[in-house]
PDB file of N, CA and C in Angstrom:
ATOM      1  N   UNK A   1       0.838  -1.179   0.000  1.00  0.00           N
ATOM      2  CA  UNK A   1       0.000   0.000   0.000  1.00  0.00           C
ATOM      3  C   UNK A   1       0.881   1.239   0.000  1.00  0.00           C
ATOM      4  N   UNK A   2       0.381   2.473  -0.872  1.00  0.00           N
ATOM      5  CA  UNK A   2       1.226   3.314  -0.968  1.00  0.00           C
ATOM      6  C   UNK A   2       0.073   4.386   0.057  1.00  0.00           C
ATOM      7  N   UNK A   3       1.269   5.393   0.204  1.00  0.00           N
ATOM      8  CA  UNK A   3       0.955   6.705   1.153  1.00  0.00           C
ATOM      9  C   UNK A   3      -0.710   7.414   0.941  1.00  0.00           C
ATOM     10  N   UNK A   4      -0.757   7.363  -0.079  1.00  0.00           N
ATOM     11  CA  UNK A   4      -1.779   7.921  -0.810  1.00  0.00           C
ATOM     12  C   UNK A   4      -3.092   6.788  -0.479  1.00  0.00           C
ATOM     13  N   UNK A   5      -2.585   5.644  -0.684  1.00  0.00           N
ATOM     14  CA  UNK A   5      -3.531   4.644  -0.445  1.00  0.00           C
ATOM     15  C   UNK A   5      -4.351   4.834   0.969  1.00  0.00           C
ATOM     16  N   UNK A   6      -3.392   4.544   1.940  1.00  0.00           N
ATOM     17  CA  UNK A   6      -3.301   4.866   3.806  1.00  0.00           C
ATOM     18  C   UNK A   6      -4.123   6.135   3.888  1.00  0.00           C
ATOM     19  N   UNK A   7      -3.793   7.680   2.954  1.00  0.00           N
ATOM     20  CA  UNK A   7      -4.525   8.920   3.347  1.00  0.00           C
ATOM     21  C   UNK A   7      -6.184   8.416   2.496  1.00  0.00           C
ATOM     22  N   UNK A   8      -6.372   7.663   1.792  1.00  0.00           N
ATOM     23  CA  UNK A   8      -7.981   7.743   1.287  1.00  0.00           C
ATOM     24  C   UNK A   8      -8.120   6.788   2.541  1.00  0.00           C
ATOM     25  N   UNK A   9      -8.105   5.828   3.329  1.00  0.00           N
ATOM     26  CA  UNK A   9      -8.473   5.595   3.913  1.00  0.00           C
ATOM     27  C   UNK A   9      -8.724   5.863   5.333  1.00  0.00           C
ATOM     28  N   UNK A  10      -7.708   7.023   5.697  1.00  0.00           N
ATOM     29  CA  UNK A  10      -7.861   7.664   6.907  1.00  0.00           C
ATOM     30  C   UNK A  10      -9.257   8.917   6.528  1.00  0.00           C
ATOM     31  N   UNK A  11      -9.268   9.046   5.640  1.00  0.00           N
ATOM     32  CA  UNK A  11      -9.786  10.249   5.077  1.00  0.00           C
ATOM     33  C   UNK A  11     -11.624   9.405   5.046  1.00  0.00           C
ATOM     34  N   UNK A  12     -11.476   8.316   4.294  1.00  0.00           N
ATOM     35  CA  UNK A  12     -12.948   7.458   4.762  1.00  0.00           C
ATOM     36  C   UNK A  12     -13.815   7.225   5.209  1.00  0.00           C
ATOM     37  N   UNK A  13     -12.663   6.775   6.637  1.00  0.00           N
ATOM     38  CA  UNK A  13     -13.148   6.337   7.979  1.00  0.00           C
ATOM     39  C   UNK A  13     -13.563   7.954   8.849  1.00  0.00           C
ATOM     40  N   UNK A  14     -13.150   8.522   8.559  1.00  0.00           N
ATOM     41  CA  UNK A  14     -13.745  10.592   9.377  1.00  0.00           C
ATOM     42  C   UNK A  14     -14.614  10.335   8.883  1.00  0.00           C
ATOM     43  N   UNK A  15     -15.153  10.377   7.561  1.00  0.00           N
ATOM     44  CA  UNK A  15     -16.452  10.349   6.781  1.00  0.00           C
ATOM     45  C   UNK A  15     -17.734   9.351   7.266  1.00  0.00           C
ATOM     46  N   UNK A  16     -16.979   8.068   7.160  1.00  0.00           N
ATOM     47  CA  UNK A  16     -17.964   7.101   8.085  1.00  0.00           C
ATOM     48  C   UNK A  16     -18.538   7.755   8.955  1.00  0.00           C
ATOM     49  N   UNK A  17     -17.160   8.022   9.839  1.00  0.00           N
ATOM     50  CA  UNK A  17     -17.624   8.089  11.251  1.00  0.00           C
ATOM     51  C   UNK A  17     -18.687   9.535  11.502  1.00  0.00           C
ATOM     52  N   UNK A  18     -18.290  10.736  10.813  1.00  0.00           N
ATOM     53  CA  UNK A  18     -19.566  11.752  10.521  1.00  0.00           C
ATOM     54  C   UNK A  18     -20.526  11.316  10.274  1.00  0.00           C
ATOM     55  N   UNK A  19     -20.703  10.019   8.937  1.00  0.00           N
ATOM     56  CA  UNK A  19     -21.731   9.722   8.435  1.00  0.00           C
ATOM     57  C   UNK A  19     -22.673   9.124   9.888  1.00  0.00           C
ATOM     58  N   UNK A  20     -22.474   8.175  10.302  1.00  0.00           N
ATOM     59  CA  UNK A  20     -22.914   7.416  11.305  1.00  0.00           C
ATOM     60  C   UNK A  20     -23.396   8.293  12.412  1.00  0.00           C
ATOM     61  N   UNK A  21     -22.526   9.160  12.927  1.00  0.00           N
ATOM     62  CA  UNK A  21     -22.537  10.114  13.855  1.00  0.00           C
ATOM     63  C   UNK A  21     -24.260  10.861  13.525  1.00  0.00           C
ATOM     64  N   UNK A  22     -24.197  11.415  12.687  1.00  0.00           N
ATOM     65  CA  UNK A  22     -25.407  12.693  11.875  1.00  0.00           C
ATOM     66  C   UNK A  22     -26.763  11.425  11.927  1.00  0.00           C
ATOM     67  N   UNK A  23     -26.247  10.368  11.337  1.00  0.00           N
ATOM     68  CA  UNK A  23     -27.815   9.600  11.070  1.00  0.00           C
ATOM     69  C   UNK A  23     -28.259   8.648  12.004  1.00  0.00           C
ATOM     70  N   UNK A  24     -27.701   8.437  13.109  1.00  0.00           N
ATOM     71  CA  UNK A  24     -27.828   7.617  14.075  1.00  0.00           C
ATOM     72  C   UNK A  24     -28.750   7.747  15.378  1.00  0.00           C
ATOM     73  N   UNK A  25     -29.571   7.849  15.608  1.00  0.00           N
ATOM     74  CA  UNK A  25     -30.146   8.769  16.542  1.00  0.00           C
ATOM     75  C   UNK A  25     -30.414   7.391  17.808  1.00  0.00           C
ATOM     76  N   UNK A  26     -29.482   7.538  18.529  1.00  0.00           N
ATOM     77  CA  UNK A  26     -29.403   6.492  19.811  1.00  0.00           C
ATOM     78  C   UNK A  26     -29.408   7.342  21.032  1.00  0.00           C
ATOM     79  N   UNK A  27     -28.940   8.950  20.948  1.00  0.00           N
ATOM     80  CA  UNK A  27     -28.850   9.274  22.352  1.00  0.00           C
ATOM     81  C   UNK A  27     -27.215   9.746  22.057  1.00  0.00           C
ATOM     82  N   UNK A  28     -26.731  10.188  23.408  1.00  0.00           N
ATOM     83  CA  UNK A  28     -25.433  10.099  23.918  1.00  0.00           C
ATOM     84  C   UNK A  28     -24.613   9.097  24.149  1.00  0.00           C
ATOM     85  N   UNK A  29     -25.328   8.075  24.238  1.00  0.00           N
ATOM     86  CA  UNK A  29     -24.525   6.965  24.180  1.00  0.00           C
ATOM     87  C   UNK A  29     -24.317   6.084  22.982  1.00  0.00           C
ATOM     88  N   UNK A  30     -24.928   6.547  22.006  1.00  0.00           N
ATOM     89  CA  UNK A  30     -24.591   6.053  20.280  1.00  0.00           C
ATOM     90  C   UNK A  30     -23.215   7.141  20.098  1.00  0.00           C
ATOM     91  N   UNK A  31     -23.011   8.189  20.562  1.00  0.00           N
ATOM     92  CA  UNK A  31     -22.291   9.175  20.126  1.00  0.00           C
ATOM     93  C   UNK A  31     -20.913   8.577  20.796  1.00  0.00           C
ATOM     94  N   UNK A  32     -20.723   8.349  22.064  1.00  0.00           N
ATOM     95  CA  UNK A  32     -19.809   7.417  22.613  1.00  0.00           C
ATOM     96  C   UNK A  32     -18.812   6.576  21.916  1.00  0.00           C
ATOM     97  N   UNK A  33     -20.177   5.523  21.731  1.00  0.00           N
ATOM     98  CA  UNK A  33     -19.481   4.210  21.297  1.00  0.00           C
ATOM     99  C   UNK A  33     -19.244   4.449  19.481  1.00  0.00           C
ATOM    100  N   UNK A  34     -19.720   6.036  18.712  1.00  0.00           N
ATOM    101  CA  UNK A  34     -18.694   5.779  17.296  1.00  0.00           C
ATOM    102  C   UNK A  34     -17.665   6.717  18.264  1.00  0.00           C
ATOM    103  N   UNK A  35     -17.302   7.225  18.996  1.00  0.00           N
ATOM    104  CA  UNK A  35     -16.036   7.611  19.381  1.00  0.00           C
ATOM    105  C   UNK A  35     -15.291   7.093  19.380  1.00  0.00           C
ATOM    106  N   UNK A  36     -15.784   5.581  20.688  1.00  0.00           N
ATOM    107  CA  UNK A  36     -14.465   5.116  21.401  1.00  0.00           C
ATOM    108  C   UNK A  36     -14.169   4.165  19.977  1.00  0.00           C
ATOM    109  N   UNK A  37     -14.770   3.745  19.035  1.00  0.00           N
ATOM    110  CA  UNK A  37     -14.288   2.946  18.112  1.00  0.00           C
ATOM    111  C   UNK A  37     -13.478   3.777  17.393  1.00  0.00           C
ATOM    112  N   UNK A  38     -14.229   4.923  16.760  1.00  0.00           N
ATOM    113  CA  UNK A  38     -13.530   5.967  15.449  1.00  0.00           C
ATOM    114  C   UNK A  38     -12.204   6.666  16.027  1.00  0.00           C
ATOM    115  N   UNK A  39     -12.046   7.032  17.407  1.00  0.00           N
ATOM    116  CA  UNK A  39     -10.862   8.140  17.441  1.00  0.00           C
ATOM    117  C   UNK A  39      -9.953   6.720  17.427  1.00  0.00           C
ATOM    118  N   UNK A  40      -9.956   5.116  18.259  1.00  0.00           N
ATOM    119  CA  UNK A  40      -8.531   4.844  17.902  1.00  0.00           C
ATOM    120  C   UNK A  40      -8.178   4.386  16.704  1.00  0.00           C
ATOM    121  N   UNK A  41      -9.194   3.817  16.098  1.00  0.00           N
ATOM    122  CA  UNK A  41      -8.969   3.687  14.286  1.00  0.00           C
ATOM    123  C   UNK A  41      -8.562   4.892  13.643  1.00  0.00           C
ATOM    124  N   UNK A  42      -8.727   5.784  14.052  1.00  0.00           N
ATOM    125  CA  UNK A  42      -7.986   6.986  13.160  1.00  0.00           C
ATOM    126  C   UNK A  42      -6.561   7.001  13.754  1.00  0.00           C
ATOM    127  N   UNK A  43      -6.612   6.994  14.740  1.00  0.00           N
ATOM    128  CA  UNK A  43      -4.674   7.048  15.433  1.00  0.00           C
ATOM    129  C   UNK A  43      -4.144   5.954  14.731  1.00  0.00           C
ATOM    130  N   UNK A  44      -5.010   4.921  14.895  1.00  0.00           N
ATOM    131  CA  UNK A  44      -4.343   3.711  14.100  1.00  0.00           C
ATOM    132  C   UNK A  44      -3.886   3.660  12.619  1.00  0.00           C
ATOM    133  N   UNK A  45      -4.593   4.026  12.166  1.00  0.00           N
ATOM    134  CA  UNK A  45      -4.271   4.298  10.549  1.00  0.00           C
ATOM    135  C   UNK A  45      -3.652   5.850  10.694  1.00  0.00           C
ATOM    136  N   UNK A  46      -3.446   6.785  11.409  1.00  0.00           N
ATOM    137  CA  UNK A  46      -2.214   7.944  11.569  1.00  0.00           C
ATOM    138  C   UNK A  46      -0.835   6.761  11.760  1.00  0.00           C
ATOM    139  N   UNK A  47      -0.472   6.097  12.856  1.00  0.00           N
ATOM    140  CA  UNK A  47       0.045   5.346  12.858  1.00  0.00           C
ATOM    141  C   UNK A  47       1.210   4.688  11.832  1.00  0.00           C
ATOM    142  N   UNK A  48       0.011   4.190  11.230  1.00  0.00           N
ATOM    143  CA  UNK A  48       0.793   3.459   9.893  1.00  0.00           C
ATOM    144  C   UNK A  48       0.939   4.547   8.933  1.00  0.00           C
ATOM    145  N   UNK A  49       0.370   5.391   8.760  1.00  0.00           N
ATOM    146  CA  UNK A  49       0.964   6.675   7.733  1.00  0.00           C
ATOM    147  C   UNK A  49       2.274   6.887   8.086  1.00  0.00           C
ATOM    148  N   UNK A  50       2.334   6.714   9.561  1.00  0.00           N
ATOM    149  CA  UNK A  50       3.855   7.408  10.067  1.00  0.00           C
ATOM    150  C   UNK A  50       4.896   6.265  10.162  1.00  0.00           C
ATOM    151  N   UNK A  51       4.577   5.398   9.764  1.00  0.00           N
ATOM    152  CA  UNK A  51       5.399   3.899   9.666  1.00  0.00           C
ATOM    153  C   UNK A  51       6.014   3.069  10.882  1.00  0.00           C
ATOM    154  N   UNK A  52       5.335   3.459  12.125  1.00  0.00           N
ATOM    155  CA  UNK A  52       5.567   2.767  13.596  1.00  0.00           C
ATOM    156  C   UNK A  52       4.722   1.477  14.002  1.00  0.00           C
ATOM    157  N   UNK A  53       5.335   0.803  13.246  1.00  0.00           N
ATOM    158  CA  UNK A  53       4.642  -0.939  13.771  1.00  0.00           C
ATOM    159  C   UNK A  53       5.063  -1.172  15.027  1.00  0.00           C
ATOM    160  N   UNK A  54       6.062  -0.829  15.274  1.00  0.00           N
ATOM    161  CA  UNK A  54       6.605  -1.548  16.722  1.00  0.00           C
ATOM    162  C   UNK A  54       5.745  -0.947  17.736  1.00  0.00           C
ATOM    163  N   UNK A  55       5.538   0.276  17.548  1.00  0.00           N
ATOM    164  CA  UNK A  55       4.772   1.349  18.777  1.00  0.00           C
ATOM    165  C   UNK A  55       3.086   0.731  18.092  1.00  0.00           C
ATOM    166  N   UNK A  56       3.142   0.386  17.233  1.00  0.00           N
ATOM    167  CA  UNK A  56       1.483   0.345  17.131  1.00  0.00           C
ATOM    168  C   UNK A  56       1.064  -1.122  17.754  1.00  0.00           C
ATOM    169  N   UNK A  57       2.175  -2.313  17.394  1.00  0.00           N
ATOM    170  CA  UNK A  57       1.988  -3.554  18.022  1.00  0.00           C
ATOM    171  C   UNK A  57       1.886  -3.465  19.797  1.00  0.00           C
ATOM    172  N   UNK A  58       2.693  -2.401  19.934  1.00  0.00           N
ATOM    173  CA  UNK A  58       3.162  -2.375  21.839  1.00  0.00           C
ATOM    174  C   UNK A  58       1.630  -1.897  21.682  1.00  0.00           C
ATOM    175  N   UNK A  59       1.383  -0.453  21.565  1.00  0.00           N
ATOM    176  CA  UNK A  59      -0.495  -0.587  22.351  1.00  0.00           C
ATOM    177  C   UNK A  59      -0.969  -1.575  22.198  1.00  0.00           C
ATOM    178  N   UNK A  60      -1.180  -1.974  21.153  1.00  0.00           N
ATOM    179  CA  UNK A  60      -2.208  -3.420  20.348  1.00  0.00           C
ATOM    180  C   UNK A  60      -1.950  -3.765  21.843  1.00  0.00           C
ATOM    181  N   UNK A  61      -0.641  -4.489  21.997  1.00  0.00           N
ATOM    182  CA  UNK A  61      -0.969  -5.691  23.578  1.00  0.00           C
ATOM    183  C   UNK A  61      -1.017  -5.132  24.759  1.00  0.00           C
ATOM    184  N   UNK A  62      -0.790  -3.448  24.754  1.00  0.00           N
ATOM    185  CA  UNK A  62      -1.227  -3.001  26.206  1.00  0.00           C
ATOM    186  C   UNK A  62      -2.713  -2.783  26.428  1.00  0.00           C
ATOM    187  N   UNK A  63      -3.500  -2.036  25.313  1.00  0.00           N
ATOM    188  CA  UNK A  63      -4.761  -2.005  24.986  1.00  0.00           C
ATOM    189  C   UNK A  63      -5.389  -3.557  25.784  1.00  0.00           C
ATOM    190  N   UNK A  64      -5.217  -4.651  25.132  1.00  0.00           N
ATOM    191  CA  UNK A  64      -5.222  -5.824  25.069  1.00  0.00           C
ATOM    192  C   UNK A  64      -5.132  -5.889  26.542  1.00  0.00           C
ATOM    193  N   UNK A  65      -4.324  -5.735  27.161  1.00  0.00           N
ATOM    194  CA  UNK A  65      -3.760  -5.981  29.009  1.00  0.00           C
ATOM    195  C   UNK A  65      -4.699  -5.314  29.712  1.00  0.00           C
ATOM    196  N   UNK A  66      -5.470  -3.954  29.048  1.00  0.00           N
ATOM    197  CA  UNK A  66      -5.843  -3.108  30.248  1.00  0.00           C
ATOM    198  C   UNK A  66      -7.890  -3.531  29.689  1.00  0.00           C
ATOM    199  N   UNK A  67      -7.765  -4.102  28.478  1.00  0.00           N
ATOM    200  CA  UNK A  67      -9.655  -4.112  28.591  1.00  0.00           C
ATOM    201  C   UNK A  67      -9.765  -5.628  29.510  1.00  0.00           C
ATOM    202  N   UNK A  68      -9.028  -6.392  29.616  1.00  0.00           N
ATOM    203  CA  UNK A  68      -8.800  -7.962  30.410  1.00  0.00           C
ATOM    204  C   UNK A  68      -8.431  -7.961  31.718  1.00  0.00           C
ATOM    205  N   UNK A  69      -8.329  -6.892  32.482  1.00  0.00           N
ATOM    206  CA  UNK A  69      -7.722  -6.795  33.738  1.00  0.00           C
ATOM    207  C   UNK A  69      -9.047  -6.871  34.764  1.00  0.00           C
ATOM    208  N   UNK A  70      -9.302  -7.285  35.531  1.00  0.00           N
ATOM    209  CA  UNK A  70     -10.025  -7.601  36.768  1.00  0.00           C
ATOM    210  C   UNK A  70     -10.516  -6.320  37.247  1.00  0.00           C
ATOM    211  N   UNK A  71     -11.856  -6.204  37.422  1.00  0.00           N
ATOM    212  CA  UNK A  71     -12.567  -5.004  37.958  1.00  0.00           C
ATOM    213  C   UNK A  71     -13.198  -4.907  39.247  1.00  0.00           C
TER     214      UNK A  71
END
């Protein structure tokens, strides 16, 4: 995948996530949950624009450590 490829798809997923956002009518808590999904998919694909696998794999398994931890 080239650079250009990575920016239509960061560029997409904002759109989705507006799209969804505007036509969704759940409340405050529909607005939430396209957050908590859309803002780290956008870091994520910032991420790989910026070419840091190693830093993107390390959240992947801290992410991973902290939704599995005992409440």
């Amino acid at each position: 995948m080239e650079l250009t490829d990575l920016f239509g798809i960061a560029v997409t997923l904002l759109m989705l996530g507006g799209l969804v956002m505007t036509q969704v009518s759940g409340g405050i808590g529909t607005w939430l949950l396209v957050s908590w999904v859309g803002i780290p998919a956008f870091f994520l694909l910032a991420g790989l624009l910026a070419n840091t696998h190693g830093l993107l794999f390390g959240a992947a398994i801290m992410i991973g450590i902290y939704a599995f931890r005992r409440r």
